[in-house]
C-alpha atoms as a PDB file:
ATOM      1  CA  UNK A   1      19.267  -8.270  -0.572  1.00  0.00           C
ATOM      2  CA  UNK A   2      22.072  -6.454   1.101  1.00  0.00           C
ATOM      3  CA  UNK A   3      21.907  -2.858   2.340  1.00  0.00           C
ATOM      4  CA  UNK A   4      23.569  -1.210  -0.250  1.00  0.00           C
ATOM      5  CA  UNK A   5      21.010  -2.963  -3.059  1.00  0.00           C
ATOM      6  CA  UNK A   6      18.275  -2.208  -0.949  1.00  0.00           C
ATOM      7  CA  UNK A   7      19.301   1.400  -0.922  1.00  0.00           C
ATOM      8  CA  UNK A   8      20.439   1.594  -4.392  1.00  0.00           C
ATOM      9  CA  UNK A   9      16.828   0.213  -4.886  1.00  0.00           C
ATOM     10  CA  UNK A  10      15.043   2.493  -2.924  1.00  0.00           C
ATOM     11  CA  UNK A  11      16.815   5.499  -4.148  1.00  0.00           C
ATOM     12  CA  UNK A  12      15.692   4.207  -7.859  1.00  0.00           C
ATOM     13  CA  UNK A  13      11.835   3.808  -6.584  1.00  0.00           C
ATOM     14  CA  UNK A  14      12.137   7.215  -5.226  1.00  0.00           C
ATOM     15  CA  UNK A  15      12.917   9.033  -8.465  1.00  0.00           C
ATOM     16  CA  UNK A  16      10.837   6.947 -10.227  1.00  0.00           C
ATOM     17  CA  UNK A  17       8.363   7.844  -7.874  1.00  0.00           C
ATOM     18  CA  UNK A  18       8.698  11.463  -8.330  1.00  0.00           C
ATOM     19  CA  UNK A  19       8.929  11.138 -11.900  1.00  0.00           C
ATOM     20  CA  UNK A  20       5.787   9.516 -12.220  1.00  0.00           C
ATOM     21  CA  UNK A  21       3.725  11.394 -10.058  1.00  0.00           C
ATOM     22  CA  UNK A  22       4.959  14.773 -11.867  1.00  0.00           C
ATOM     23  CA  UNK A  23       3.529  12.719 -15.142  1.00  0.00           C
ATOM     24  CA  UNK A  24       6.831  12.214 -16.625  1.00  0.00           C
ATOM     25  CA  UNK A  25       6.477   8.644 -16.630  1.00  0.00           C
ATOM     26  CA  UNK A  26       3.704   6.169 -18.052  1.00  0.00           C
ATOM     27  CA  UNK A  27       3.404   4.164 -14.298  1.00  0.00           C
ATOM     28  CA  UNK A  28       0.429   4.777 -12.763  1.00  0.00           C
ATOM     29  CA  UNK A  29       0.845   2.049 -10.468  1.00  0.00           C
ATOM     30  CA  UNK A  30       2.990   1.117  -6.602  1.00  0.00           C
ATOM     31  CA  UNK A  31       3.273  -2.184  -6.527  1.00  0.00           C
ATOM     32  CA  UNK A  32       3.578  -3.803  -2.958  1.00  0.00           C
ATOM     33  CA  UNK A  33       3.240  -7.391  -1.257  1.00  0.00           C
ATOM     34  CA  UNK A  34       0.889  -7.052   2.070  1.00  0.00           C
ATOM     35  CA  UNK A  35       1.021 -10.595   3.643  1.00  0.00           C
ATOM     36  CA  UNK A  36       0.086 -12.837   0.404  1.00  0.00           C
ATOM     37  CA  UNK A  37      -1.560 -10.342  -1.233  1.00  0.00           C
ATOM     38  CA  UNK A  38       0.103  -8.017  -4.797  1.00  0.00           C
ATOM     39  CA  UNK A  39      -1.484  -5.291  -4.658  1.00  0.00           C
ATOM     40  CA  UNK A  40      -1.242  -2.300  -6.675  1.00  0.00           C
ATOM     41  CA  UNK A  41      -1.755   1.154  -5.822  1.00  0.00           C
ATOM     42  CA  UNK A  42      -2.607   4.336  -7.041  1.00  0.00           C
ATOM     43  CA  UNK A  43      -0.064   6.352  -7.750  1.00  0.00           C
ATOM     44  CA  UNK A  44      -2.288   9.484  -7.776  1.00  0.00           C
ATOM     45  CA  UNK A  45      -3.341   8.899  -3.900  1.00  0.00           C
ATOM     46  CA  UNK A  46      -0.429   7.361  -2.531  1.00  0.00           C
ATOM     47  CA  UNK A  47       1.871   9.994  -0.404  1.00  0.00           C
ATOM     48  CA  UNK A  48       4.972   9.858   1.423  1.00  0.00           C
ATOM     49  CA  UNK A  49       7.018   6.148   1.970  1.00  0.00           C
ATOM     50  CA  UNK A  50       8.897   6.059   4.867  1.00  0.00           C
ATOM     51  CA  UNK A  51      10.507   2.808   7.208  1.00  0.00           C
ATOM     52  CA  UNK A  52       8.150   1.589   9.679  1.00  0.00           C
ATOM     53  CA  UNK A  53       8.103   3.120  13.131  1.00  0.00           C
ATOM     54  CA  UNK A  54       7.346   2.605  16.534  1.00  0.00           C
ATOM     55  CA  UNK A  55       3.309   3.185  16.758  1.00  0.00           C
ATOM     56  CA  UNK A  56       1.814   4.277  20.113  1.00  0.00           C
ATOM     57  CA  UNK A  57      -0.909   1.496  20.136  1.00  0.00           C
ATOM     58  CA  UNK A  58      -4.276   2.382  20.838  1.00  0.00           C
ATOM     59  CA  UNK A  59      -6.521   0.117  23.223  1.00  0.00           C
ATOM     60  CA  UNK A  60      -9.408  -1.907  22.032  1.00  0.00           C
ATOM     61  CA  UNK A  61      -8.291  -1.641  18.461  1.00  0.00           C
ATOM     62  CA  UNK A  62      -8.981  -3.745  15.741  1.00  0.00           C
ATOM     63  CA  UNK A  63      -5.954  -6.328  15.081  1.00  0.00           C
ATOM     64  CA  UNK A  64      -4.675  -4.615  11.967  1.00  0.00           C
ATOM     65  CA  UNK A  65      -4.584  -1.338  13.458  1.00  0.00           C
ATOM     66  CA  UNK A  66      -1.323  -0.536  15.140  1.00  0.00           C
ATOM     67  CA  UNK A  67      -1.579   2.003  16.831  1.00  0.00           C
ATOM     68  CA  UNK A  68      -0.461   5.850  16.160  1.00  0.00           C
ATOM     69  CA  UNK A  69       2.867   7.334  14.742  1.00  0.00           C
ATOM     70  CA  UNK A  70       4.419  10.758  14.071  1.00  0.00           C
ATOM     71  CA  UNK A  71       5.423  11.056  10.324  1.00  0.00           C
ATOM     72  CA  UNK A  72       7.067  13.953   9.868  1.00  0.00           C
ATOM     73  CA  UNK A  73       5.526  15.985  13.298  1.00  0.00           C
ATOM     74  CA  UNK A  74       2.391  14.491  11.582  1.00  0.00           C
ATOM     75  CA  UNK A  75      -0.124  11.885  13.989  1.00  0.00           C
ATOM     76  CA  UNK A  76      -0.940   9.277  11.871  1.00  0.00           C
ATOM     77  CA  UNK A  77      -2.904   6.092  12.121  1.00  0.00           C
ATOM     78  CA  UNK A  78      -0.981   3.267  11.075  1.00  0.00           C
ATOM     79  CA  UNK A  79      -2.738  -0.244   9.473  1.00  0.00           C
ATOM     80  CA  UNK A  80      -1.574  -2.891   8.359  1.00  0.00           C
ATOM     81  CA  UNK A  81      -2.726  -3.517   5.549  1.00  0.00           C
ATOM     82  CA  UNK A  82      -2.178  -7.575   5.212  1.00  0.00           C
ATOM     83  CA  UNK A  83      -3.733  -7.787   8.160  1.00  0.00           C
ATOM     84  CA  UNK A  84      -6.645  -5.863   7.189  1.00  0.00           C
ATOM     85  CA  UNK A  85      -6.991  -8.012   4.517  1.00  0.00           C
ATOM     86  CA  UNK A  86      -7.303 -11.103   6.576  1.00  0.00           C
ATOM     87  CA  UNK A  87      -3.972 -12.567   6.705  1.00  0.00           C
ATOM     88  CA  UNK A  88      -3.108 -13.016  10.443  1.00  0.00           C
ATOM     89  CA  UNK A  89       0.226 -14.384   9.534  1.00  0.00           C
ATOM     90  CA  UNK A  90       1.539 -11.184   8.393  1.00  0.00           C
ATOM     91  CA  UNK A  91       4.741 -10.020  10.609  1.00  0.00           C
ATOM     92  CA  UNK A  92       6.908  -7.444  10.425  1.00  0.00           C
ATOM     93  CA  UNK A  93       9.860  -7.619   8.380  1.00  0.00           C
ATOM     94  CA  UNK A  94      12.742  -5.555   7.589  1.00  0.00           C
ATOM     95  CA  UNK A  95      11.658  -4.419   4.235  1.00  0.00           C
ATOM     96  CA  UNK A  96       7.874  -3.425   5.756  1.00  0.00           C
ATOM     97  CA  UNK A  97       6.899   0.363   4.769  1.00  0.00           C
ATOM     98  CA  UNK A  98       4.562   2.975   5.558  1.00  0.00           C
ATOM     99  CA  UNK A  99       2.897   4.272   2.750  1.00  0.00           C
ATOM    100  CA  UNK A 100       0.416   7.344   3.734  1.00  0.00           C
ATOM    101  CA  UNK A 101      -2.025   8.255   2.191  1.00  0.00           C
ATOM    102  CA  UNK A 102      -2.199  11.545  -0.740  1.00  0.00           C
ATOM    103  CA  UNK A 103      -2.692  14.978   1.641  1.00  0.00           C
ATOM    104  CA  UNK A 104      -5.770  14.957  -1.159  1.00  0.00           C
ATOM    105  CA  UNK A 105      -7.375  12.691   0.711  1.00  0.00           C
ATOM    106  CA  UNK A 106      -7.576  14.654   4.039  1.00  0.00           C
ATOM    107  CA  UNK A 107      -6.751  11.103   5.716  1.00  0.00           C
ATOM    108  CA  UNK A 108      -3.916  11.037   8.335  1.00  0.00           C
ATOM    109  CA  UNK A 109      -3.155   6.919   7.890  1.00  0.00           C
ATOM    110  CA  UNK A 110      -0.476   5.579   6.370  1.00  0.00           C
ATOM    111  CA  UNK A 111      -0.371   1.364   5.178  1.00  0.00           C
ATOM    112  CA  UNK A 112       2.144  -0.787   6.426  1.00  0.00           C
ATOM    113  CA  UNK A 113       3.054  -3.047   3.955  1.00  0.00           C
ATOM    114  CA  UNK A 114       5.936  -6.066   3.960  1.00  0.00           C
ATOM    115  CA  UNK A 115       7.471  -4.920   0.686  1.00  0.00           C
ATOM    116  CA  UNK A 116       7.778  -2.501  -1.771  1.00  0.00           C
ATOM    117  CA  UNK A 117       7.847  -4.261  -5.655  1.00  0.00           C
ATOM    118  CA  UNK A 118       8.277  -1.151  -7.858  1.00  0.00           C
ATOM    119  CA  UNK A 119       6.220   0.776 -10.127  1.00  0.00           C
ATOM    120  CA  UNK A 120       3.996  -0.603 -12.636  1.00  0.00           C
ATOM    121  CA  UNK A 121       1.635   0.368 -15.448  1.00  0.00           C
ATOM    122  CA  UNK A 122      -1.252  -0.954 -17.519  1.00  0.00           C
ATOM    123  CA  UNK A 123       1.062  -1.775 -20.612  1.00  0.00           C
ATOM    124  CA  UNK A 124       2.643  -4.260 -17.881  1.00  0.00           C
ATOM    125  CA  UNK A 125      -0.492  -6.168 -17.095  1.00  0.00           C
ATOM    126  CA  UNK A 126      -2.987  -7.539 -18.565  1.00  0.00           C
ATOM    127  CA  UNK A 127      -6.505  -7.364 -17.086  1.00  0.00           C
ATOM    128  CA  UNK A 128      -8.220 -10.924 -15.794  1.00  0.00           C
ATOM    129  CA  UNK A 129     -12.248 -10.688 -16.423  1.00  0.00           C
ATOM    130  CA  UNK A 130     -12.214 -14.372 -14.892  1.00  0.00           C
ATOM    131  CA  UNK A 131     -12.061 -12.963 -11.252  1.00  0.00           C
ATOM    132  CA  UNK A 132     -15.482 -11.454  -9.952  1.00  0.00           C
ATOM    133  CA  UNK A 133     -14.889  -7.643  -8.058  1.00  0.00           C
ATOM    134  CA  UNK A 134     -15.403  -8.909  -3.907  1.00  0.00           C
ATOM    135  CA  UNK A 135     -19.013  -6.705  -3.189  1.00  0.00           C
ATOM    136  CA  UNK A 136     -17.890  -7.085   0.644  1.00  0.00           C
ATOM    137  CA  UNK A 137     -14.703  -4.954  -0.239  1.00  0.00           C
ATOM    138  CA  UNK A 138     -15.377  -2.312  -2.645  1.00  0.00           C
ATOM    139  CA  UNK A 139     -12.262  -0.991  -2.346  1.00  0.00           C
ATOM    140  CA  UNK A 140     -10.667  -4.000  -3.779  1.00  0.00           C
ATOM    141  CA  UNK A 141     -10.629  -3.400  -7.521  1.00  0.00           C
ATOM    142  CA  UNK A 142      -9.953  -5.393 -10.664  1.00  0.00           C
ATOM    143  CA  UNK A 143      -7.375  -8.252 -11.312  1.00  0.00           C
ATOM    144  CA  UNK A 144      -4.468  -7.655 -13.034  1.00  0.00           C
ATOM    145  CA  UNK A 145      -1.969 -11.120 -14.563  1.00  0.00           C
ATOM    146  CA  UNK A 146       1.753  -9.993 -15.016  1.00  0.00           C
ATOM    147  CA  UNK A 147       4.443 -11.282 -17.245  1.00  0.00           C
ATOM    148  CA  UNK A 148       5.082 -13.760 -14.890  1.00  0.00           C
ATOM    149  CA  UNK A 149       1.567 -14.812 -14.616  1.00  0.00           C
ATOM    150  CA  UNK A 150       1.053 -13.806 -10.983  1.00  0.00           C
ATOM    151  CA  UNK A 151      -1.949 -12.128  -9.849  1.00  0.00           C
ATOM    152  CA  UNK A 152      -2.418  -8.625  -8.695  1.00  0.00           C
ATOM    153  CA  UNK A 153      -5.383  -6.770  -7.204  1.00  0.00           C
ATOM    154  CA  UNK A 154      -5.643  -3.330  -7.231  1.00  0.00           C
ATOM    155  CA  UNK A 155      -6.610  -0.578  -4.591  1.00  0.00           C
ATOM    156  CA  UNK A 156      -9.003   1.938  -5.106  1.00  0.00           C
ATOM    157  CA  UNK A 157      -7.471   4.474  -1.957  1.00  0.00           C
ATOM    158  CA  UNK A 158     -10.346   6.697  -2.347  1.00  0.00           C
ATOM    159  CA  UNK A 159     -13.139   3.634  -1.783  1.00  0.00           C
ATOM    160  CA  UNK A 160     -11.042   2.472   1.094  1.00  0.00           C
ATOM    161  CA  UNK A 161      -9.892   5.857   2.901  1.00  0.00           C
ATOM    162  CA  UNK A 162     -13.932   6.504   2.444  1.00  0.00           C
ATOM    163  CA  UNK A 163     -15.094   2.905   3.942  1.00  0.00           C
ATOM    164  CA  UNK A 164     -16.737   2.446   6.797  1.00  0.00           C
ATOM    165  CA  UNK A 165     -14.842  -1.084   8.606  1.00  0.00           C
ATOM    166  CA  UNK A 166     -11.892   0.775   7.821  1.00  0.00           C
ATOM    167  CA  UNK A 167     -12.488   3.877   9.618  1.00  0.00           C
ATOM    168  CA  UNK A 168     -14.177   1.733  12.294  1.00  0.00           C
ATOM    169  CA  UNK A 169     -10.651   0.769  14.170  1.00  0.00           C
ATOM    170  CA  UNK A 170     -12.041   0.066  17.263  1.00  0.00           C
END
């Protein structure tokens, strides 16, 4: 993708961003590729996007936690969020994003993640009963098939910015 498409792109997600969050559209989702994973996240508790940045790390910290980064004159904890998940592959790539979490939340971490997909909503997907909810990550909620049959897990950002190995970083 070159950088004017990526920018045109981004631009695009933005408004539809806003948009949605305001309610004027029917997406309730951000979808996003950490590592392997598709996940999809809650529009309602997902805050500010911004590049990735460099992250003060923090020693003795778990793998998937980076380190610590000023967004906007805010300190936030930064995780990667493939990592987190298990996939030690993950590596940074150009189109990696921080995505904090909702100021509702009272969490000051934002989720690295290797790509931004779009928005998506429930008229999009179509709900897969054949995969079992993982009781070792609660957070991880149901299965989701889209048009082009790929799977897609989504997020529950309240269960995770609430559980316990992921407050633990060190």
């Amino acid at each position: 993708m070159s950088r004017a498409s990526l920018r045109e792109f981004q631009t695009h997600l933005a408004q539809r961003l806003t948009a949605a969050q305001s309610g004027q559209s029917p997406s309730r989702w951000l979808a996003v590729m950490a590592g392997q994973w598709r996940l999809l996240l809650p529009l309602e508790f997902s805050g500010e996007i911004s590049p990735m940045q460099h992250c003060a790390p923090l020693p003795h910290a778990r793998p998937w936690f980076l380190g610590l980064a000023s967004l906007r004159g805010q300190v936030c904890g930064i995780v990667h969020l493939g990592r987190f998940l298990g996939d030690i592959s993950s590596a940074l790539t150009p189109q990696a994003r921080l995505i904090q979490f909702a100021s509702a939340l009272d969490l000051n971490t934002a989720l690295l993640v290797d790509q931004l997909v779009g928005l998506r909503n429930p008229d999009q997907m179509q709900k897969d009963p054949s995969i079992a909810r993982d009781a070792s990550r609660p957070w991880l909620g149901d299965a989701y098939i889209d048009a082009e049959h790929k799977l897609w897990n989504e997020v529950d950002l309240l269960a995770l910015a609430e559980n316990e190995a992921f407050l633990n970083v060190t």
